[in-house]
Each structure stands twice: as C-alpha cells, then as structure tokens.
C-alpha atoms as a PDB file:
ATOM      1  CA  UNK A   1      11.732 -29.219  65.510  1.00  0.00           C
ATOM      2  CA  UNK A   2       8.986 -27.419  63.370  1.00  0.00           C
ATOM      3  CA  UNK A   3       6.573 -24.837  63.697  1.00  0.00           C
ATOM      4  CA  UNK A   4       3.296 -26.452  62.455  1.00  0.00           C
ATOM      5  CA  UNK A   5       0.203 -23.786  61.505  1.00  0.00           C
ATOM      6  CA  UNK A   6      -3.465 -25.783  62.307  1.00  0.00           C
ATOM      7  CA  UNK A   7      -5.661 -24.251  60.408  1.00  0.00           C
ATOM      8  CA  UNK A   8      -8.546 -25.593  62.225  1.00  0.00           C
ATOM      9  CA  UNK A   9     -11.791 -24.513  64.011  1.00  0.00           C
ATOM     10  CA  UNK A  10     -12.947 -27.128  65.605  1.00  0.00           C
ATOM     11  CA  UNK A  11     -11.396 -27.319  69.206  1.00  0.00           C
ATOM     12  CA  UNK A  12     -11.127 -30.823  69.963  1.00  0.00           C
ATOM     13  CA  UNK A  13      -9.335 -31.840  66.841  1.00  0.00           C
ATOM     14  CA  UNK A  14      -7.176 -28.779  66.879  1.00  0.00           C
ATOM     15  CA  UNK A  15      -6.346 -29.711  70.571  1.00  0.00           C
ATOM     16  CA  UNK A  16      -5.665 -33.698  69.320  1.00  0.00           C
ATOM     17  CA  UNK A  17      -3.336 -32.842  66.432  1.00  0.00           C
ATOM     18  CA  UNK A  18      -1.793 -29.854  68.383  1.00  0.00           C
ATOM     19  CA  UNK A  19      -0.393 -32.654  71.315  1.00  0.00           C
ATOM     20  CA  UNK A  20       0.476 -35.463  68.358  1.00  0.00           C
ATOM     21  CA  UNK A  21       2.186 -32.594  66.923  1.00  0.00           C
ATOM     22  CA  UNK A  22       4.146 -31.870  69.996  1.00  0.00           C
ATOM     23  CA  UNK A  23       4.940 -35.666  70.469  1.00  0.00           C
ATOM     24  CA  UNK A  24       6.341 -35.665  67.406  1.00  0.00           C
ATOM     25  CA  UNK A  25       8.993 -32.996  68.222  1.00  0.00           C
ATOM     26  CA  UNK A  26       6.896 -29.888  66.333  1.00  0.00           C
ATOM     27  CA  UNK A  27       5.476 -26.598  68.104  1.00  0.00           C
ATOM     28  CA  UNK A  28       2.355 -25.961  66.542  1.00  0.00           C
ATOM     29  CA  UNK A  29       0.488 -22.472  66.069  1.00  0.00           C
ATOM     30  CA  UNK A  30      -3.279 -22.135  65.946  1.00  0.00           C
ATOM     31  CA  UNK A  31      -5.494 -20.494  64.005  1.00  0.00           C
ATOM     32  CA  UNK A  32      -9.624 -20.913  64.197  1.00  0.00           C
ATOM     33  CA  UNK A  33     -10.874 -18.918  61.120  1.00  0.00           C
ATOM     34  CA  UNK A  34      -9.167 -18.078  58.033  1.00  0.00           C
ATOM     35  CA  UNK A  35      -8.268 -14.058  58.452  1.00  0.00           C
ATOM     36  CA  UNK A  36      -6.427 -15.360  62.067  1.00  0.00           C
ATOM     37  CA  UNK A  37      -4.755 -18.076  59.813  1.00  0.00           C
ATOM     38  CA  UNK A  38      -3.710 -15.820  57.111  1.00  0.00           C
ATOM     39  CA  UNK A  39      -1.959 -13.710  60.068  1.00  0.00           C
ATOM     40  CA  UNK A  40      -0.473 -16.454  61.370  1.00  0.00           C
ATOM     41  CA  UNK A  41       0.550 -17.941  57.952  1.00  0.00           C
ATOM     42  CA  UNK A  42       3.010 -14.342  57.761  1.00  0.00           C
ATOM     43  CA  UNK A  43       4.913 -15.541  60.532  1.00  0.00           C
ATOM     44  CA  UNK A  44       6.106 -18.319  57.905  1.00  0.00           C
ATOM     45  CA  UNK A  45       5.557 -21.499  59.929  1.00  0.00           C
ATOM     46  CA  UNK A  46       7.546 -24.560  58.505  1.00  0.00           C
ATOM     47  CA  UNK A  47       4.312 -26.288  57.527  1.00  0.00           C
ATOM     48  CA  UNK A  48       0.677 -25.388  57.322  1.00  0.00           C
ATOM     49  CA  UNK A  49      -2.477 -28.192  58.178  1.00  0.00           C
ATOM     50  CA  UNK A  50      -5.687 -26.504  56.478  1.00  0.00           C
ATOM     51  CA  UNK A  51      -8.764 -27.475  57.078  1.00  0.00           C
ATOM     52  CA  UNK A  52     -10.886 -26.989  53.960  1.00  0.00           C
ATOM     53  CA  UNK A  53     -14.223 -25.878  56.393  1.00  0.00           C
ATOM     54  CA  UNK A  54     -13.369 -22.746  57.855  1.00  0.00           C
ATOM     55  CA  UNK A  55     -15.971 -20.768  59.370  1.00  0.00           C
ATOM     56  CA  UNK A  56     -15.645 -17.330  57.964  1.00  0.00           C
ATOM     57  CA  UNK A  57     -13.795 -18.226  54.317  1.00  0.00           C
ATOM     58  CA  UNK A  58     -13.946 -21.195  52.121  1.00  0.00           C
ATOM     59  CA  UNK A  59     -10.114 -23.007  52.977  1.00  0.00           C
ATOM     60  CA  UNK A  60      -9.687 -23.157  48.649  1.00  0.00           C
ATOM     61  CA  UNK A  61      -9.528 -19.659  49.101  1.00  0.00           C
ATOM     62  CA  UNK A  62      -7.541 -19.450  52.262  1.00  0.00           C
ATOM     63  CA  UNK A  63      -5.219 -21.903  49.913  1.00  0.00           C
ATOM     64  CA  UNK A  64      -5.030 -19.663  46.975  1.00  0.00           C
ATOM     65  CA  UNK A  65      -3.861 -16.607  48.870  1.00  0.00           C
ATOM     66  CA  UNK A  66      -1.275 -18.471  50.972  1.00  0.00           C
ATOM     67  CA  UNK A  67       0.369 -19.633  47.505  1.00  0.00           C
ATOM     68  CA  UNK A  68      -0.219 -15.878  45.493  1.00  0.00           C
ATOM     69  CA  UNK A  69       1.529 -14.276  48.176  1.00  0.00           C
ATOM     70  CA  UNK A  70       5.485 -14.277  48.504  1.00  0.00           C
ATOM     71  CA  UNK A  71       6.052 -14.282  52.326  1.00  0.00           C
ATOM     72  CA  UNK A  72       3.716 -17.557  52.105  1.00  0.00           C
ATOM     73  CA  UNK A  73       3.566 -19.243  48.550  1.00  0.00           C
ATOM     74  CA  UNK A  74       6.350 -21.765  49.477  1.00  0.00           C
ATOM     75  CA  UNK A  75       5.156 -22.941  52.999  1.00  0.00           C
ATOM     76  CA  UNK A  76       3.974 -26.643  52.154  1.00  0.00           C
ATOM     77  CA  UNK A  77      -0.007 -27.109  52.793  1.00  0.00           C
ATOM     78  CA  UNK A  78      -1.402 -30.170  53.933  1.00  0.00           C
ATOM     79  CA  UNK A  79      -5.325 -30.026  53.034  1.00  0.00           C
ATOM     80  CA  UNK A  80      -7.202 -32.222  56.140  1.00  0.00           C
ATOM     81  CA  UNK A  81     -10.717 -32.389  55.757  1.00  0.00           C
ATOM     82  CA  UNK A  82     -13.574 -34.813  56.976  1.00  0.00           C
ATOM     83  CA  UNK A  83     -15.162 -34.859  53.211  1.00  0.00           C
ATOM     84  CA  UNK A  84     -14.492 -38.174  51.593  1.00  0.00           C
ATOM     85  CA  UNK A  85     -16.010 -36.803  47.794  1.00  0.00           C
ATOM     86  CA  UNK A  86     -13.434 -33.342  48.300  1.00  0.00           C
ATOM     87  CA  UNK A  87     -10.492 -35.325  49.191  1.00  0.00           C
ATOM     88  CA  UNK A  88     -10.934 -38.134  46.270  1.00  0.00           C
ATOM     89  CA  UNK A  89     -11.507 -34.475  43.923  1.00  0.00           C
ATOM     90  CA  UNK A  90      -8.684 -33.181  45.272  1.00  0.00           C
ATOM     91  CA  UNK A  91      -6.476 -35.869  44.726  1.00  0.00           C
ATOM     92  CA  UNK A  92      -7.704 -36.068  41.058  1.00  0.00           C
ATOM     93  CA  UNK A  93      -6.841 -32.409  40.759  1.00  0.00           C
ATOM     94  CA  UNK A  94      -3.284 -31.557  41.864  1.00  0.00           C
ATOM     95  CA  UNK A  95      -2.619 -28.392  42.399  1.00  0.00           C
ATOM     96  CA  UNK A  96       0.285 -27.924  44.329  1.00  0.00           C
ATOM     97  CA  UNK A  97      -0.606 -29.024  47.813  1.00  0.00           C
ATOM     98  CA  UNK A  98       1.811 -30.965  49.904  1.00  0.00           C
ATOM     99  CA  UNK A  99      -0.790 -33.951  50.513  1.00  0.00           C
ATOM    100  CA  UNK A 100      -4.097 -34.665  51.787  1.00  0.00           C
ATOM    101  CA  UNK A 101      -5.160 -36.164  55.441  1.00  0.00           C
ATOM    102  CA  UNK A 102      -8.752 -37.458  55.422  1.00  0.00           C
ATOM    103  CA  UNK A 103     -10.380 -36.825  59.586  1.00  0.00           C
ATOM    104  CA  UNK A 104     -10.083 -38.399  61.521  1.00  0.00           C
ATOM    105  CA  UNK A 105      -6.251 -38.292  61.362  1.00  0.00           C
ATOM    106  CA  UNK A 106      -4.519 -40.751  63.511  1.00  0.00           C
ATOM    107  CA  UNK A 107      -0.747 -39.147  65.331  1.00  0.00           C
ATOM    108  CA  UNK A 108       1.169 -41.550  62.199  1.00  0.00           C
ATOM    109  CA  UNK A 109      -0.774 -40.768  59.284  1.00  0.00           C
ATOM    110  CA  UNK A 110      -0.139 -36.804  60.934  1.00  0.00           C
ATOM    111  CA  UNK A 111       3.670 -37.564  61.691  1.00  0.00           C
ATOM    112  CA  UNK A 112       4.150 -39.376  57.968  1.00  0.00           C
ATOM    113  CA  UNK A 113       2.155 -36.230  56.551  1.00  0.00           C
ATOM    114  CA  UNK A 114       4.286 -33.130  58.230  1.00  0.00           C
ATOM    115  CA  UNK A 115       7.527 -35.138  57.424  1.00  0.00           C
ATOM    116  CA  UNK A 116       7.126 -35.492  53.882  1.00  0.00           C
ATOM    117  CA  UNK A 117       6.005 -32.219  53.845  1.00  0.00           C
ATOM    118  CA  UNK A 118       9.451 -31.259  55.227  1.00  0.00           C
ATOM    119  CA  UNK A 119      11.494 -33.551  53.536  1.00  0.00           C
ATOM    120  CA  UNK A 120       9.734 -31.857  49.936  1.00  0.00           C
ATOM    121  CA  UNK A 121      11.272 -28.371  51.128  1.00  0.00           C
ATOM    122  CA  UNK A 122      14.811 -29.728  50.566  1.00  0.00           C
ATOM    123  CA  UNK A 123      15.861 -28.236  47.005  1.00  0.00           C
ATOM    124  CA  UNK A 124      19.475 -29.336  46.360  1.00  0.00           C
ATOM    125  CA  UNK A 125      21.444 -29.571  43.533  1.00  0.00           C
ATOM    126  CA  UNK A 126      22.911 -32.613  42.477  1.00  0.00           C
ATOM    127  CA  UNK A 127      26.391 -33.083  44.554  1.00  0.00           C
ATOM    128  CA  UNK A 128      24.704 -31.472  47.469  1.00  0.00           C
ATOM    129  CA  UNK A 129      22.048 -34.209  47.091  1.00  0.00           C
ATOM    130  CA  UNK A 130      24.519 -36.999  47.239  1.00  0.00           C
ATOM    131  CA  UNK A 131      25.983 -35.894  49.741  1.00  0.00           C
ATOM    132  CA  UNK A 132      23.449 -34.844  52.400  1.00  0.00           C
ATOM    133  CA  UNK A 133      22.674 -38.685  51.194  1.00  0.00           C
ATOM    134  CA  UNK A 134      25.760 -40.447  52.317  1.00  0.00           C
ATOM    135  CA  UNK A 135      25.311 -38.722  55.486  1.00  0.00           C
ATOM    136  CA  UNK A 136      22.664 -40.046  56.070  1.00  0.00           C
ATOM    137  CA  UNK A 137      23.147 -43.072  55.411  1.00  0.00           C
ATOM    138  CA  UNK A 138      26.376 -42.932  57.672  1.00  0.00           C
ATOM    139  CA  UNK A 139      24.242 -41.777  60.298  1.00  0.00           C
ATOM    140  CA  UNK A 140      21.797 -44.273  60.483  1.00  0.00           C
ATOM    141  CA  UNK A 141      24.546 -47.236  60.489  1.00  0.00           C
ATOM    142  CA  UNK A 142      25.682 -45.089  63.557  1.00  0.00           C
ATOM    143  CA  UNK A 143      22.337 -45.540  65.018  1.00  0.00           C
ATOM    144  CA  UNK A 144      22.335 -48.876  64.663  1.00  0.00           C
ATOM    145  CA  UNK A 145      25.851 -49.686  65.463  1.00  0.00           C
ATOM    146  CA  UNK A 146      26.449 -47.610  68.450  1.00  0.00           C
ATOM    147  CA  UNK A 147      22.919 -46.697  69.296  1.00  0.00           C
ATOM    148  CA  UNK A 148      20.833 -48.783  72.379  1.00  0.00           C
ATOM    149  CA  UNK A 149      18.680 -52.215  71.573  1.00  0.00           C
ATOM    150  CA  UNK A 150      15.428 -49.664  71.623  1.00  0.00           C
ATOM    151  CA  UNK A 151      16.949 -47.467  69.399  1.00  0.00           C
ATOM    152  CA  UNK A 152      17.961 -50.058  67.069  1.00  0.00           C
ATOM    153  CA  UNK A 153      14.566 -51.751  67.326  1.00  0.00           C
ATOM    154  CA  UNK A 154      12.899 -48.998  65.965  1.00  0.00           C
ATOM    155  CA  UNK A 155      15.309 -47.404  63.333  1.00  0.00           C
ATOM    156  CA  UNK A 156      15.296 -50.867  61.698  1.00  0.00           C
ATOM    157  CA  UNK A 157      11.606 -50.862  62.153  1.00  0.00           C
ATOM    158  CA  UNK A 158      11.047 -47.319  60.391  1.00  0.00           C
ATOM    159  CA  UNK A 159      13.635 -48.288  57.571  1.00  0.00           C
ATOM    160  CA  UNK A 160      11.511 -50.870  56.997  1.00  0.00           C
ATOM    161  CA  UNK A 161       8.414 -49.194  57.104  1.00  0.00           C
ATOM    162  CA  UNK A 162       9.679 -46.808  54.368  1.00  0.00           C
ATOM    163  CA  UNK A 163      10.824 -49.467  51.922  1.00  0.00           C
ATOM    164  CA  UNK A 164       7.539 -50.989  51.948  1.00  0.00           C
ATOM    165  CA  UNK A 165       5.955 -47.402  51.716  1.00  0.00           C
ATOM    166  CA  UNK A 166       3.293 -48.413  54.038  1.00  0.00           C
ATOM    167  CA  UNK A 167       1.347 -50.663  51.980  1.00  0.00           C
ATOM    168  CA  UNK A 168       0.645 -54.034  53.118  1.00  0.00           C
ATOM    169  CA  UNK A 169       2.982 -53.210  56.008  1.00  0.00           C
ATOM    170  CA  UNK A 170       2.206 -54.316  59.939  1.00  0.00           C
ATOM    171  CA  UNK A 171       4.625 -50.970  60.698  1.00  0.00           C
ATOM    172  CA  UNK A 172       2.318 -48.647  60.781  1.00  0.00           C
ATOM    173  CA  UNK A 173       3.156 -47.820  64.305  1.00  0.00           C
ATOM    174  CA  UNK A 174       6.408 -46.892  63.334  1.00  0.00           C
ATOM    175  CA  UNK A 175       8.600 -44.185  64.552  1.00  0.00           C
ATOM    176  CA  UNK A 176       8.933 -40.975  62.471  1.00  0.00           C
ATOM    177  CA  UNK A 177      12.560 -40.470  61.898  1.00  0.00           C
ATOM    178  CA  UNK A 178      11.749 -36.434  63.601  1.00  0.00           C
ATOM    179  CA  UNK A 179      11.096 -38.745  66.729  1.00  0.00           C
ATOM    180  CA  UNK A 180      14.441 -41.182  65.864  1.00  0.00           C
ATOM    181  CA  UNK A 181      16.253 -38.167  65.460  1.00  0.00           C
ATOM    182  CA  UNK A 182      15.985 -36.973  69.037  1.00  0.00           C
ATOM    183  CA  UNK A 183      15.961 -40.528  70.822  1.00  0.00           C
ATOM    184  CA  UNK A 184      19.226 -40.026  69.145  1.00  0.00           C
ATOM    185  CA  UNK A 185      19.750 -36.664  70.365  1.00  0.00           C
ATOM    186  CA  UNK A 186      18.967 -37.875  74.011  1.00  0.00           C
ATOM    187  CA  UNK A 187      21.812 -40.899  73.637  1.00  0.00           C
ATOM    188  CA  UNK A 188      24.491 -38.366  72.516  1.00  0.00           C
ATOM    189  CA  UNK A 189      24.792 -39.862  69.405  1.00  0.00           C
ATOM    190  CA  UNK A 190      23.955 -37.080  66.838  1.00  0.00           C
ATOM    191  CA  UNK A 191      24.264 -33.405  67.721  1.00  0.00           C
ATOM    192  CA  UNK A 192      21.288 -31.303  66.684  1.00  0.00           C
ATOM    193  CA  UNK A 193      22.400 -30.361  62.753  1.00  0.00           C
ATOM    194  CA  UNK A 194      23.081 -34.359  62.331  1.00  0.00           C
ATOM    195  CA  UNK A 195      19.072 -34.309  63.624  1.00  0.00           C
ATOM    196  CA  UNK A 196      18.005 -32.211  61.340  1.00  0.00           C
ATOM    197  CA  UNK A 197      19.706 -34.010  58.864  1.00  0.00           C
ATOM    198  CA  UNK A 198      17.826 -37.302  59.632  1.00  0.00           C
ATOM    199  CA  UNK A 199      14.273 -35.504  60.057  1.00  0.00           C
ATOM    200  CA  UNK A 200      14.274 -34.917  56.033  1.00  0.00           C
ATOM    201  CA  UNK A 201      14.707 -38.316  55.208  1.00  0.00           C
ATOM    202  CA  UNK A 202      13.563 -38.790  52.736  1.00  0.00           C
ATOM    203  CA  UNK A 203      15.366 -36.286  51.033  1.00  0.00           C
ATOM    204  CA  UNK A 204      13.729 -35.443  47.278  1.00  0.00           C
ATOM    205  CA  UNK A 205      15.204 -35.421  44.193  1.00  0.00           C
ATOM    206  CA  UNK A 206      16.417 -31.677  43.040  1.00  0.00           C
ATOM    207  CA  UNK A 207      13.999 -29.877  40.948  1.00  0.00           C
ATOM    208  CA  UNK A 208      16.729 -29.655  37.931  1.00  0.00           C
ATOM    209  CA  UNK A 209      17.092 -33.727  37.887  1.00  0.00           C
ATOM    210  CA  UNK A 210      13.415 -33.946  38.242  1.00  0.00           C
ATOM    211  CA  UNK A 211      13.104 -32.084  35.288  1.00  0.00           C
ATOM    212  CA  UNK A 212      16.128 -33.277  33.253  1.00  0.00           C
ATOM    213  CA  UNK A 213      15.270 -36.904  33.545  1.00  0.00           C
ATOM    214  CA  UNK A 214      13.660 -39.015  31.172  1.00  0.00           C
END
C-alpha cells in the first residue's frame, strides 16, 4: 500500500481518483491549491498526481519546486491534466516526470500510472536486480500453481496484459498486480514483503546498466 498525493482542485475528480485509488490498495492525501500541496508534498508521499491547473500557482511551478527541493525532488510526479495541446507538449518535452494521464482518467489508466510510477523508484544494482527478479518470477508460478481458479484467471490475464504493453490488447480491464498482490495476501499465499515484492513489477533496470549499456 501507497500513500498517493492528489494534487487536485476540483472536488469531484479528486473524490473519483481518491476511491480508484483506495480500490487499488493506496491511501491517498489531498491537496486543493498548490501552497496546501507543497505542505503535503513534505510529508513525502510515495507518489504525487498533479494537476497542471491549480488555482492559486501554475502546477509547472508547483513541479519545479517539488524536484529543487531535497525532502521532495525524488517523489515520482504524474502530471494529469484535461489539456490535450499541454499533454502532447509535455510529452515532446521530457523533463523528468513520471508520466502523463490525460482527464478524464479511467481507475486502469490511474492503477497502470501509480504502478509504474512505483515500480521506477526501485534503484538496484545488478545482482540485487536479478534477484528481486527470480523472486518474482517464483512467486507468480506460486500464484498460479497453488493460488484459486480466480486468482489464476487474472494473474494470467495481467501477465498478459503486460507482454502486449496494452496496445491492441482486449485486457485493458486487467488487474494491477498492487490488487494481485493482496488477493494473494487474502489466500495466504504471500506474506506482506512477498506483496510488496509483486506490486513493483515491473521492476526497472538499475541506473548503472542503464547507463553502461550500449
């Protein structure tokens, strides 16, 4: 489970992502102009949604100081925003946000969103990488060999969400692993650091091989 900052100031969308959110597994924190979320941000939340039109401060700037300051600079910030020429800017421009959600955001595109966001926080080194690896993948044939019909239904049917990616996939209604991970939890079949463990698939490459490779 996460804590999840919504950066948001419009009520009934910071209500409707608030109980996806908690669906999902997540507690989420709210915040309806940017000096509240910039108070909030110091609590260090796991991952922050920012909504780029905040009422008293522009969200790029809200942005900039969450990243210039050390308490906050390495929460992950997912920029959600209901302007179709900012987001396709945005994406032409990188500039170190975690990814962008385009309103209205549906509970997968949400779920998919916060758990890459999470996953991208994992900064192993090599071995380590490997390893939390295996484990996972001895975990999910655990799932799916000991695990009930439902819960093999759907761990099958998120595995093969993922290796399409999403595109030109029927799946979309799939399962995040954060929710696999405590259907698992509820059967007895992980305890809650083998949970964790699945919640970050997928795990990243380390920064060093990222950098070392060709």
């Amino acid at each position: 489970m996460a804590t999840i900052l919504i950066m948001e100031d419009d009520g009934l969308i910071t209500r409707h992502m608030a109980r996806m959110l908690r669906d999902a597994g997540h507690t989420p924190a709210l915040a309806s102009d940017g000096r509240s979320a910039l108070r909030e941000a110091a609590e260090r939340p796991d991952v922050v949604l920012l909504d780029l039109g905040l009422p008293d401060l522009p969200g790029e700037a809200v942005f900039k100081q969450l990243k210039s300051r050390p308490d906050t600079g390495q929460i992950p910030i997912l920029i959600v925003t209901g302007r179709t020429e900012a987001a396709r800017h945005l994406r032409e421009s990188s500039k170190g946000w975690a990814g962008i959600l385009l309103k209205p955001v549906s509970s997968v595109q949400l779920r998919q969103g916060v758990d890459a966001a999470l996953a991208a926080r994992q900064e192993m080194d090599a071995d380590a990488l490997r390893l939390a690896q295996d484990r996972q993948r001895q975990l999910i044939q655990h799932l799916i060999v000991e695990g009930s019909d439902s819960l093999v239904f759907h761990t099958c049917r998120r595995l093969s969400w993922d290796r399409t990616r999403g595109t030109h996939s029927p799946l979309g209604d799939a399962l995040t692993w954060t929710e696999i991970s405590e259907w698992a939890k509820c059967e007895g079949l992980v305890d809650s650091e083998q949970a964790s463990l699945l919640r970050c698939i997928p795990l990243t490459r380390p920064r060093r091989l990222r950098e070392g490779s060709a």
